[in-house]
C-alpha atoms as a PDB file:
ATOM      1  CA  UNK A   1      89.534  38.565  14.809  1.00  0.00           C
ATOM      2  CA  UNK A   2      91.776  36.232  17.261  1.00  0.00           C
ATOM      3  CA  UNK A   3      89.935  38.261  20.063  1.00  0.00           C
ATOM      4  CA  UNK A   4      86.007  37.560  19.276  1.00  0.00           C
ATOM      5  CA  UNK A   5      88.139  33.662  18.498  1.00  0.00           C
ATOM      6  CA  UNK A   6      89.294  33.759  22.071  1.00  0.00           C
ATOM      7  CA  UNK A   7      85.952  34.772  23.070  1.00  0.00           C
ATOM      8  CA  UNK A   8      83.846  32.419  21.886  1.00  0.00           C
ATOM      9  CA  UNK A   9      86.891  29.437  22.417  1.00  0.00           C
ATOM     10  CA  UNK A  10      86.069  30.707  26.247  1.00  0.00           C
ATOM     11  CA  UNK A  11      82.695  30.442  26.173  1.00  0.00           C
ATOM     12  CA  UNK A  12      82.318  27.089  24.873  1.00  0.00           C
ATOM     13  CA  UNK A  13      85.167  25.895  27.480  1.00  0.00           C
ATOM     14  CA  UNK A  14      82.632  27.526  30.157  1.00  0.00           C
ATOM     15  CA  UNK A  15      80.047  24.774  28.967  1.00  0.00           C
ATOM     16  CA  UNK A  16      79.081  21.651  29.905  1.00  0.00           C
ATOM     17  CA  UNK A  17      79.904  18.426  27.473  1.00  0.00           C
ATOM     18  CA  UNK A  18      76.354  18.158  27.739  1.00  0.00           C
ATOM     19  CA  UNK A  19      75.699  22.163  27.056  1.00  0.00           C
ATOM     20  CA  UNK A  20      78.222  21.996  24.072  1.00  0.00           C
ATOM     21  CA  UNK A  21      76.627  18.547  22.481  1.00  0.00           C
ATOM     22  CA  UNK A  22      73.382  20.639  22.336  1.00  0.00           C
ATOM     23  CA  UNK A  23      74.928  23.566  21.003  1.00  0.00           C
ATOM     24  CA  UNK A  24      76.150  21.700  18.593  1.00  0.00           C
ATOM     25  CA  UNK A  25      72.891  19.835  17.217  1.00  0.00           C
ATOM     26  CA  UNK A  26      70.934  23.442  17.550  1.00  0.00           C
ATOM     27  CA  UNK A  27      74.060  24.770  15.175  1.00  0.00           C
ATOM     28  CA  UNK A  28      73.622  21.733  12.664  1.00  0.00           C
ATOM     29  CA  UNK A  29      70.252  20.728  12.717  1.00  0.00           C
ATOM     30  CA  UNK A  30      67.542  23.046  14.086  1.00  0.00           C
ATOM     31  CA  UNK A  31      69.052  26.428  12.040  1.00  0.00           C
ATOM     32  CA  UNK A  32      69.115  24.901   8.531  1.00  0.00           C
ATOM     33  CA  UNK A  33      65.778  23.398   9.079  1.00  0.00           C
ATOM     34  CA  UNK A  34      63.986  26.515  10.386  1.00  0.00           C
ATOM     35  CA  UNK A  35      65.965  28.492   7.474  1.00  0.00           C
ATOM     36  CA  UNK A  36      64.635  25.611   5.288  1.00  0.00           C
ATOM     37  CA  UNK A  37      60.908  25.768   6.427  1.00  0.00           C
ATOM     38  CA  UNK A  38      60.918  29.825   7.493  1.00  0.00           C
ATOM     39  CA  UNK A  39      62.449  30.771   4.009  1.00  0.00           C
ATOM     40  CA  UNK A  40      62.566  28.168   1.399  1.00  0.00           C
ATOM     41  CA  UNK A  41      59.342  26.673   1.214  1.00  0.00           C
ATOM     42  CA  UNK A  42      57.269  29.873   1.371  1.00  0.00           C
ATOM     43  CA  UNK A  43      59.606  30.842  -1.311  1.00  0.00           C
ATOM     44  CA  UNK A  44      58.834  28.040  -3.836  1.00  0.00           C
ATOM     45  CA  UNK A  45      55.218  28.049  -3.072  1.00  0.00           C
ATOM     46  CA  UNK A  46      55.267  32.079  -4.016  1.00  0.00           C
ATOM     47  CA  UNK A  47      56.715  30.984  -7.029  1.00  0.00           C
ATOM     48  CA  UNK A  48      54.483  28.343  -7.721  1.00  0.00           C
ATOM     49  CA  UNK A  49      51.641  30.538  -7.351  1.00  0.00           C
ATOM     50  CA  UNK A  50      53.208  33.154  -9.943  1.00  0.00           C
ATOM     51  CA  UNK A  51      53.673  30.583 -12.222  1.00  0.00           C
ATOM     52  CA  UNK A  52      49.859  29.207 -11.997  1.00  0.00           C
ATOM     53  CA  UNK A  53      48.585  33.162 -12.342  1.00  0.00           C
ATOM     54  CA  UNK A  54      50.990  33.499 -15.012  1.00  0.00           C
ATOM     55  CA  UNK A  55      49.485  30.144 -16.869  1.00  0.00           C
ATOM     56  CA  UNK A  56      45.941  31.565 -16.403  1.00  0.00           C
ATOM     57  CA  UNK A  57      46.643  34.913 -17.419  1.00  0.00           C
ATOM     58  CA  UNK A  58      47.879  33.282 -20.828  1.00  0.00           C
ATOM     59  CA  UNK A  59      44.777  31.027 -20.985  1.00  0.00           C
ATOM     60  CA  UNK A  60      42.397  34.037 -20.544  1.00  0.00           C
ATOM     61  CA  UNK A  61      44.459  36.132 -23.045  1.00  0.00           C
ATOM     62  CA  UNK A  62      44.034  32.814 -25.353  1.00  0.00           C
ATOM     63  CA  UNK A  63      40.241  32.731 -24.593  1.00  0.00           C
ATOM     64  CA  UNK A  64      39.426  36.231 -25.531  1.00  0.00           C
ATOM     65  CA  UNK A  65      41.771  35.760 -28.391  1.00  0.00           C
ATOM     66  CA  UNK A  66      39.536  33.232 -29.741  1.00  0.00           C
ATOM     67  CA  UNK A  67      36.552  34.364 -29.012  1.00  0.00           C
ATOM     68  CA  UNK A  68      37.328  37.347 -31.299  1.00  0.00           C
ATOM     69  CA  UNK A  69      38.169  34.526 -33.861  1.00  0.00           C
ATOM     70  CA  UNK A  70      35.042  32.907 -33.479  1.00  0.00           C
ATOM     71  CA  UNK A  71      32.971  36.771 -33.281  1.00  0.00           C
ATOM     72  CA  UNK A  72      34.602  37.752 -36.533  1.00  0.00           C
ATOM     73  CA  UNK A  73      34.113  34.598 -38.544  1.00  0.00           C
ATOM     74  CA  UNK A  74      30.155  35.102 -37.512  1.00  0.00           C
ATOM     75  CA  UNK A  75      29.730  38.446 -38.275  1.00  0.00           C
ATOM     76  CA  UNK A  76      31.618  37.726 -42.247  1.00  0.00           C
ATOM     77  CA  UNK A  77      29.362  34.453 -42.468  1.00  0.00           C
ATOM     78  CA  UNK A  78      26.092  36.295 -41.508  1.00  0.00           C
ATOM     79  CA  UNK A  79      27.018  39.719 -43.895  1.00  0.00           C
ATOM     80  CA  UNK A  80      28.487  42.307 -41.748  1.00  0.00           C
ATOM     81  CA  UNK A  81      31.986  42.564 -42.495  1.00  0.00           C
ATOM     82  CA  UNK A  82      33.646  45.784 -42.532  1.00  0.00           C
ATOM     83  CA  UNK A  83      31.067  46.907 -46.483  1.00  0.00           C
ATOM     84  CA  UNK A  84      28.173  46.655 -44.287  1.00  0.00           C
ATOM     85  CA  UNK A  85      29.721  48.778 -41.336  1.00  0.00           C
ATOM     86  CA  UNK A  86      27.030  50.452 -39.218  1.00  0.00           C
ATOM     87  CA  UNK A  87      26.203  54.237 -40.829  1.00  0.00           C
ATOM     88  CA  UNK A  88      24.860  56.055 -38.097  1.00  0.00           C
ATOM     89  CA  UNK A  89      26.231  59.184 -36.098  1.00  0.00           C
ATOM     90  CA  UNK A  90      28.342  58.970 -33.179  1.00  0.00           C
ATOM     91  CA  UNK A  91      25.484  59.401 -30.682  1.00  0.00           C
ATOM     92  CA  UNK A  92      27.824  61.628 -27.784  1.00  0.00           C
ATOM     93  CA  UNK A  93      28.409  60.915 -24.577  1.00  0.00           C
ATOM     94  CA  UNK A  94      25.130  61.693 -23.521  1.00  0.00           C
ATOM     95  CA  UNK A  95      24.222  58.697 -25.475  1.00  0.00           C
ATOM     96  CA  UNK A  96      26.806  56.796 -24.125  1.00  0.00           C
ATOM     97  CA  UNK A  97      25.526  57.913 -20.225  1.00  0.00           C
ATOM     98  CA  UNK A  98      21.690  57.166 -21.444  1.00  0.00           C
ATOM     99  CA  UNK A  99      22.825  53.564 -22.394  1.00  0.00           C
ATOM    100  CA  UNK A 100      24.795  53.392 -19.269  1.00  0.00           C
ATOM    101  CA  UNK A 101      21.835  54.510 -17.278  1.00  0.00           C
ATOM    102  CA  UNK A 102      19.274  52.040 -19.120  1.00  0.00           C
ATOM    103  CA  UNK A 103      21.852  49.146 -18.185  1.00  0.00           C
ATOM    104  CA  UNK A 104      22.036  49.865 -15.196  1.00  0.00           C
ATOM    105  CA  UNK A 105      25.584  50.520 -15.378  1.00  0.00           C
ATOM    106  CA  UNK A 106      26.343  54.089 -14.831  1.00  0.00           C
ATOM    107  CA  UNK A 107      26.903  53.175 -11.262  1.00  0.00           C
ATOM    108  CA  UNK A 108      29.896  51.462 -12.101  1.00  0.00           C
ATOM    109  CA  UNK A 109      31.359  53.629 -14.663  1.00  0.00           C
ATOM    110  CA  UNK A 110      34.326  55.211 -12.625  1.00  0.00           C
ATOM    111  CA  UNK A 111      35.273  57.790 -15.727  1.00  0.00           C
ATOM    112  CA  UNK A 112      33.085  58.435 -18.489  1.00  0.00           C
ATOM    113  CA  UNK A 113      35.246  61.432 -20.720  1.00  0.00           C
ATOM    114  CA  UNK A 114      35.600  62.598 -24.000  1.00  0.00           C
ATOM    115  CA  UNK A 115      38.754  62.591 -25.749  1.00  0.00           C
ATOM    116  CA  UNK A 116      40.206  65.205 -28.234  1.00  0.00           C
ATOM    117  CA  UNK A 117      39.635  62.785 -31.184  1.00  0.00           C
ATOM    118  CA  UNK A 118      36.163  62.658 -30.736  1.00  0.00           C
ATOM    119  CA  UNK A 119      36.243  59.565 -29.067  1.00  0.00           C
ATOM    120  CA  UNK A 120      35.013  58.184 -25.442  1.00  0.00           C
ATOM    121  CA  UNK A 121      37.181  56.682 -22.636  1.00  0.00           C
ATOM    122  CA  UNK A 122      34.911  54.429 -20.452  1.00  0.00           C
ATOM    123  CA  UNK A 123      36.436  52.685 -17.176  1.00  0.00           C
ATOM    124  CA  UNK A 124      34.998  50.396 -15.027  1.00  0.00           C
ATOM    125  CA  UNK A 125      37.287  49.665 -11.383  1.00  0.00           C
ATOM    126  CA  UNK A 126      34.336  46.505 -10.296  1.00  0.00           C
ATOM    127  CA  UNK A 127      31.891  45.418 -12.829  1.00  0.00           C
ATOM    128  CA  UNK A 128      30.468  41.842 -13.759  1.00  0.00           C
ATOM    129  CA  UNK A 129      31.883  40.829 -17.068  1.00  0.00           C
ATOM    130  CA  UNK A 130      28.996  39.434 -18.269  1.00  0.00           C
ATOM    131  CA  UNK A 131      26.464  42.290 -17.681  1.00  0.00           C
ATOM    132  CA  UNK A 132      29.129  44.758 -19.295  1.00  0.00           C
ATOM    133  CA  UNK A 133      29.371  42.321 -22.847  1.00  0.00           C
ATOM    134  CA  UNK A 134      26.136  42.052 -22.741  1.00  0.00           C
ATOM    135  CA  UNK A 135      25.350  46.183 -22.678  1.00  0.00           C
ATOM    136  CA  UNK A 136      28.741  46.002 -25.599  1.00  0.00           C
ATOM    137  CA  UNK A 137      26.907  43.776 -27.683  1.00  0.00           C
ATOM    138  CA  UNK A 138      23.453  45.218 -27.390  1.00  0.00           C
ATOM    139  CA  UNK A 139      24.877  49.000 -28.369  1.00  0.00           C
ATOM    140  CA  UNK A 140      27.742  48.414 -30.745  1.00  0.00           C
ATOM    141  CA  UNK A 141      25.528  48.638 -33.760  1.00  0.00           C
ATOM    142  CA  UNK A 142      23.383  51.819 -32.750  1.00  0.00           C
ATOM    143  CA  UNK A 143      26.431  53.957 -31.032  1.00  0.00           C
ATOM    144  CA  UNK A 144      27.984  55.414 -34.425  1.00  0.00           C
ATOM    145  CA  UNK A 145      31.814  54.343 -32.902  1.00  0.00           C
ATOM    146  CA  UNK A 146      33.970  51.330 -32.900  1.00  0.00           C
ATOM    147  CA  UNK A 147      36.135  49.935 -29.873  1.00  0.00           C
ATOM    148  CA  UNK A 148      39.386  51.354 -30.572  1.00  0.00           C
ATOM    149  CA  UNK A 149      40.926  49.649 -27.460  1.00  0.00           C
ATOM    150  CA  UNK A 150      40.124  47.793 -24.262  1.00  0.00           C
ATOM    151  CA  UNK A 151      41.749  45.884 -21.480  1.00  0.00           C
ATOM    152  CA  UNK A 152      40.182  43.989 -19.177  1.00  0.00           C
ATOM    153  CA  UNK A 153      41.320  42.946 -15.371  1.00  0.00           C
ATOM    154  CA  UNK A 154      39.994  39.964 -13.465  1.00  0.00           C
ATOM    155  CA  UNK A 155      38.521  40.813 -10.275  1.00  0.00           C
ATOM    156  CA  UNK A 156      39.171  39.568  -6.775  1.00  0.00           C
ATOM    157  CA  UNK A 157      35.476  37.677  -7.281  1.00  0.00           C
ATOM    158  CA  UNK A 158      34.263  35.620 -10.213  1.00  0.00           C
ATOM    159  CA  UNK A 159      32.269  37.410 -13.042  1.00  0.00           C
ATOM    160  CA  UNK A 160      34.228  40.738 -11.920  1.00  0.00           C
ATOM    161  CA  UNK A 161      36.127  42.666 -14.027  1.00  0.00           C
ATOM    162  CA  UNK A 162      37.917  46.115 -13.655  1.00  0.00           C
ATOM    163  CA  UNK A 163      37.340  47.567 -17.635  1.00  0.00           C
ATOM    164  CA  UNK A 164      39.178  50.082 -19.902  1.00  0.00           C
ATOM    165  CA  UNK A 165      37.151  50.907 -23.019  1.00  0.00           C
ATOM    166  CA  UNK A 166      38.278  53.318 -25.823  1.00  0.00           C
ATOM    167  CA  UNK A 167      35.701  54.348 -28.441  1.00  0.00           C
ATOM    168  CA  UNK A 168      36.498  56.218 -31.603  1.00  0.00           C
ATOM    169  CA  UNK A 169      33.491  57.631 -34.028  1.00  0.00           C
ATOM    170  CA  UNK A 170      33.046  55.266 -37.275  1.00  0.00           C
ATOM    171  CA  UNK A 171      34.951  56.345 -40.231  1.00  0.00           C
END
C-alpha cells in the first residue's frame, strides 16, 4: 500500500501548482456532479416512472373493478341474475371461431383451444379493447358458457389490449 502511496505522492510532486489546483477541483467537483447527473437523476426519474405505472395499473384494476359493480347491479335490476341464467348448449369451438370470424376477430385470436373441462382458452397478443367487449357482450348470452377467467394487458397504443379469456360451459 505505501508503494502505490509513494506513487501517486510522486506524481502529484511532478505537477504544476497550477496542474494540482485543477486536479483537485476535477476530484471535488466535476466527479460527484457527473456521478450525480450520470447516475442519480436517471435513477429517481426510473423510479418515478414505476411509481406513476404502478398508480395507473391500480386505477385500471379499480375501473374494471367497478365496472363489474355497475354490470352486475344492471343485470339484477333488469331480471337476469344468476335464476334467469342463459339455458342454451355450449355452442363448441366452432361456434366460438364462427363468432370470431363474423367479428372480424379471428385475425387476432393468437390461440383458440379447448381445454379438458370442456371449456375454451381464447388469447389475444394486440387487439382493440373496445371491439373485443363489444363481440363479449354481443355473444355472452347465446354461447352456452360463462367467463371463468380473464386478464387483460394494456397495449403499447391506446384502445390495445393483449387478452386472456377462459370459458367454461354453463352449469
Amino acid at each position: 500500500m505505501s508503494g502505490m502511496m509513494d506513487r501517486l505522492v510522486g506524481f502529484l510532486l511532478g505537477l504544476s501548482r497550477r496542474e494540482r489546483w485543477l486536479l483537485a477541483v476535477l476530484a471535488l467537483v466535476v466527479l460527484p456532479v457527473g456521478l450525480i447527473y450520470g447516475v442519480a437523476l436517471p435513477l429517481t426519474e426510473q423510479r418515478a416512472a414505476a411509481r406513476a405505472a404502478v398508480a395507473e395499473a391500480r386505477a385500471t384494476e379499480l375501473w374494471v373493478a367497478d365496472q363489474a359493480v355497475t354490470y352486475a347491479t344492471l343485470r339484477r335490476d333488469a331480471g337476469e341474475g344468476r335464476a334467469t341464467a342463459r339455458a342454451t348448449d355450449p355452442i363448441g369451438i366452432s361456434g366460438i371461431e364462427a363468432s370470431l370470424r363474423e367479428a372480424d376477430l379471428r385475425r387476432a385470436a393468437s390461440e383458440l383451444a379447448n381445454s379438458a373441462d370442456g371449456g375454451i382458452t381464447l388469447r389475444f397478443d394486440e387487439v382493440r379493447f373496445t371491439v373485443l367487449a363489444e363481440w363479449l357482450g354481443a355473444q355472452a348470452d347465446t354461447w352456452g358458457y360463462e367467463l371463468a377467467g380473464f386478464t387483460f394487458e394494456r397495449g403499447k397504443r391506446e384502445d390495445v389490449v393483449a387478452a386472456d379469456l377462459r370459458l367454461v360451459p354453463i352449469r
